[in-house]
C-alpha atoms as a PDB file:
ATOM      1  CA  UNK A   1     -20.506 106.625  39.331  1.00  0.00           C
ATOM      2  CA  UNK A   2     -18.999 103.375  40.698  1.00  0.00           C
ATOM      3  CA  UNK A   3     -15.471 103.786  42.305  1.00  0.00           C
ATOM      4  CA  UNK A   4     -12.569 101.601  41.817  1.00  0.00           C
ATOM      5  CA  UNK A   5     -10.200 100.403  44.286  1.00  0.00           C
ATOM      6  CA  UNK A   6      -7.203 100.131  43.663  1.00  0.00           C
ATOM      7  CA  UNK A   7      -6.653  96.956  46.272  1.00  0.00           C
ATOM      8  CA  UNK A   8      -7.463  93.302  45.050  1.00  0.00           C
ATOM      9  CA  UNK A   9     -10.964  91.509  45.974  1.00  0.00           C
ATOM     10  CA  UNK A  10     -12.350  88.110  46.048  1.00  0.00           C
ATOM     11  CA  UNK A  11     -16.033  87.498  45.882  1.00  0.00           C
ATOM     12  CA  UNK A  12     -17.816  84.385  47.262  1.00  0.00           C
ATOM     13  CA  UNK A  13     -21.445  84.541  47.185  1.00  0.00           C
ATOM     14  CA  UNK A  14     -22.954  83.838  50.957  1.00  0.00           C
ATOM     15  CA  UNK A  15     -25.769  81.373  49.660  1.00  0.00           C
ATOM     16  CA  UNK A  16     -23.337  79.272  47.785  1.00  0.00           C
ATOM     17  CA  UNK A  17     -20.635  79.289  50.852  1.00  0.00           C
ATOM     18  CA  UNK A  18     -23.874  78.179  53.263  1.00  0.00           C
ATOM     19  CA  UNK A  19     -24.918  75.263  50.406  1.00  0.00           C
ATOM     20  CA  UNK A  20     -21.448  73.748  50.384  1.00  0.00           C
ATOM     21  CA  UNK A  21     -21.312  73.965  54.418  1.00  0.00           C
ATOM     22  CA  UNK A  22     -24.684  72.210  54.742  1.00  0.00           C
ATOM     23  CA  UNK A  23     -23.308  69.541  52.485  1.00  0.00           C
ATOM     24  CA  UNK A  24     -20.266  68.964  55.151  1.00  0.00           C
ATOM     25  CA  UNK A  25     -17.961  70.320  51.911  1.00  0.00           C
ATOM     26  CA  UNK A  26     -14.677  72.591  51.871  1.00  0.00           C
ATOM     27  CA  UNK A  27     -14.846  75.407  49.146  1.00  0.00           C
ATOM     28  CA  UNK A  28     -11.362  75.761  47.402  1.00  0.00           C
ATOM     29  CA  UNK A  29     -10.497  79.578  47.514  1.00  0.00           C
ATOM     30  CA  UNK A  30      -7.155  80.411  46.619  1.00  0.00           C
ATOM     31  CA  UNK A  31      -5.264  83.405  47.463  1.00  0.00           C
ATOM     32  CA  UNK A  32      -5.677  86.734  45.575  1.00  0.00           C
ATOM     33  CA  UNK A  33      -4.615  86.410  42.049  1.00  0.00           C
ATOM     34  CA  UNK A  34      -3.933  82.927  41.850  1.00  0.00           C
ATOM     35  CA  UNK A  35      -5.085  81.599  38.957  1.00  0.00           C
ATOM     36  CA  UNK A  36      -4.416  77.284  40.053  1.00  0.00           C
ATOM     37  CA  UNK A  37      -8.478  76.825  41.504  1.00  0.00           C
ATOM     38  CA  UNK A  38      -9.723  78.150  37.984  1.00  0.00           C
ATOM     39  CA  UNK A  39      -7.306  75.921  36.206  1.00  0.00           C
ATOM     40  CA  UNK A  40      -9.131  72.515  35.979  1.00  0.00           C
ATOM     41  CA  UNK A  41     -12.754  74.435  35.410  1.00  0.00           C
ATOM     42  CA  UNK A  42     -11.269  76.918  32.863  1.00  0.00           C
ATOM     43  CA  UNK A  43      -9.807  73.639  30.685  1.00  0.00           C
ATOM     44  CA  UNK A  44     -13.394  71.604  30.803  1.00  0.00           C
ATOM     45  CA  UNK A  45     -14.869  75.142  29.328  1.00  0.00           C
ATOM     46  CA  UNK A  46     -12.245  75.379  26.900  1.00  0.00           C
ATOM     47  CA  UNK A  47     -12.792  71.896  25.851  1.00  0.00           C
ATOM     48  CA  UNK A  48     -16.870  72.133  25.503  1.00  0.00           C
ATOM     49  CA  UNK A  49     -16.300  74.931  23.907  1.00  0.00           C
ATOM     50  CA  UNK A  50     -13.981  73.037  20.988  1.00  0.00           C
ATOM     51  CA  UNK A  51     -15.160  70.149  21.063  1.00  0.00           C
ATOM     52  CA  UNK A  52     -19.340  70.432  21.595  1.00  0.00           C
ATOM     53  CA  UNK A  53     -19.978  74.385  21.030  1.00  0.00           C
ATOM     54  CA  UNK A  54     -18.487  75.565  18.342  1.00  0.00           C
ATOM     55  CA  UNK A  55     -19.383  72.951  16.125  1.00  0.00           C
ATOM     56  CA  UNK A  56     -23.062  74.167  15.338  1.00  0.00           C
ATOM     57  CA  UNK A  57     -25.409  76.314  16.152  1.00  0.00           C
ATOM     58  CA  UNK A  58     -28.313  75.524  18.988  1.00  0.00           C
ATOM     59  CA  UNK A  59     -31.728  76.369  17.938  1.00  0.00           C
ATOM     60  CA  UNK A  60     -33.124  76.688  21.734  1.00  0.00           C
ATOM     61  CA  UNK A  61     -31.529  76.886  25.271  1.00  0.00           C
ATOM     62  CA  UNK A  62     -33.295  73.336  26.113  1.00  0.00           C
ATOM     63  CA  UNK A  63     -31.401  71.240  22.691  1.00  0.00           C
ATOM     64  CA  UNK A  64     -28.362  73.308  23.967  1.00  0.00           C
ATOM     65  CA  UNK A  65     -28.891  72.067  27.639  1.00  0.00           C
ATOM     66  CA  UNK A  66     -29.757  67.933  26.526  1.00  0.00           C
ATOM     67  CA  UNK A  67     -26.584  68.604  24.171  1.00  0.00           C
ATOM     68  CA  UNK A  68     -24.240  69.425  27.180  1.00  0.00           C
ATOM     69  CA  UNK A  69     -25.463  67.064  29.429  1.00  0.00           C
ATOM     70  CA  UNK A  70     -25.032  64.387  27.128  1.00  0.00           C
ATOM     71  CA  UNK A  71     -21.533  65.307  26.109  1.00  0.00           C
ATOM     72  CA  UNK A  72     -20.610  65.310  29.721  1.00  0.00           C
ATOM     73  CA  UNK A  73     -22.146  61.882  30.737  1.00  0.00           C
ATOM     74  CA  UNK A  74     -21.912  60.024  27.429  1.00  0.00           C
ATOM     75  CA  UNK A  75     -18.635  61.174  26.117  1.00  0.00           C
ATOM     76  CA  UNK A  76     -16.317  63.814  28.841  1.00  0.00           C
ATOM     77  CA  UNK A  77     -16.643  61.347  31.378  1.00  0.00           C
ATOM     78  CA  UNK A  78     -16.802  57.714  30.580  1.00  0.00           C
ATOM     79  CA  UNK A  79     -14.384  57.862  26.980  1.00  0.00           C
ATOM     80  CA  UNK A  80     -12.142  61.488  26.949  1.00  0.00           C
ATOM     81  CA  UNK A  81      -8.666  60.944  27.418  1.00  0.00           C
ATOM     82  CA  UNK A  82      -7.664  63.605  30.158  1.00  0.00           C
ATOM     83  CA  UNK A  83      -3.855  64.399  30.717  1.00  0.00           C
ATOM     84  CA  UNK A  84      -4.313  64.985  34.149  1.00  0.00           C
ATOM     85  CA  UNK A  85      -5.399  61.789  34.634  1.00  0.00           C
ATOM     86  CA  UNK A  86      -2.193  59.973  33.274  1.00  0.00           C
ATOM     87  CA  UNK A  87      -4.675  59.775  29.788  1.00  0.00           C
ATOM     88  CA  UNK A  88      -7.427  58.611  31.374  1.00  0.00           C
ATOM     89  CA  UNK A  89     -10.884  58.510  31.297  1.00  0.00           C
ATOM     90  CA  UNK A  90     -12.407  60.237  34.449  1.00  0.00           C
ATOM     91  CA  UNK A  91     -14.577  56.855  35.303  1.00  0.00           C
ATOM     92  CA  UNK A  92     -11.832  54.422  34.630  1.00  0.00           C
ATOM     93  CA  UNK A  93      -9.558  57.029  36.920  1.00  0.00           C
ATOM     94  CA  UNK A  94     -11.902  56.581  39.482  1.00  0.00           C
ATOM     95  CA  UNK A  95     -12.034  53.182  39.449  1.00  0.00           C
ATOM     96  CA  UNK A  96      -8.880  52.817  39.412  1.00  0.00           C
ATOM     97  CA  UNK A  97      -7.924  54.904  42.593  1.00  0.00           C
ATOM     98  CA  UNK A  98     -11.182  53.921  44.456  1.00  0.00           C
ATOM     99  CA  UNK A  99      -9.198  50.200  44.307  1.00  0.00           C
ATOM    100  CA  UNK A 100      -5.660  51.318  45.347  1.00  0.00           C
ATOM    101  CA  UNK A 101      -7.301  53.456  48.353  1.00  0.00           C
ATOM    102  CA  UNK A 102      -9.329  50.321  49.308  1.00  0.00           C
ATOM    103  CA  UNK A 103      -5.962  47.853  48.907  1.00  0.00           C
END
């Protein structure tokens, strides 16, 4: 029988922390019940979810997979207003702040 402990944990996998050093990036870990790091992922799911998932049902995992993917590259990114983004797209965002960083 598997014991509980009463005292909070994180969990980081040791493959994925050795990918993003190898890549020269910084993982974003925030403290022990903060809930601000899953913020951004946990809205993107919630918004596949409405907007892609729920709206039929996938006969196989590989119509499922071309379904996300294009939804992400043909729609999330270059055309979905984002409120974090002043109402945005995440492309025109980009562009935009790529050109004030440069000016």
């Amino acid at each position: 029988m598997l014991q509980r402990s009463s005292e909070p944990s994180q969990f980081t996998s040791w493959g994925f922390s050795e990918l993003i050093r190898t890549k020269s990036l910084i993982g974003s870990m925030g403290t022990v019940g903060d809930c601000y790091d899953n913020a951004p992922m946990e809205s993107f799911w919630g918004s596949m979810q409405v907007e892609l998932l729920n709206r039929k049902k996938w006969r196989t995992k590989i119509e499922l997979s071309i379904a996300i993917a294009e939804w992400i590259e043909h729609f999330y990114n270059p055309e979905r207003l984002h409120s974090s983004l002043g109402y945005l797209p995440p492309i025109e965002f980009e562009v935009l702040h790529s050109a004030q960083t440069q000016t």
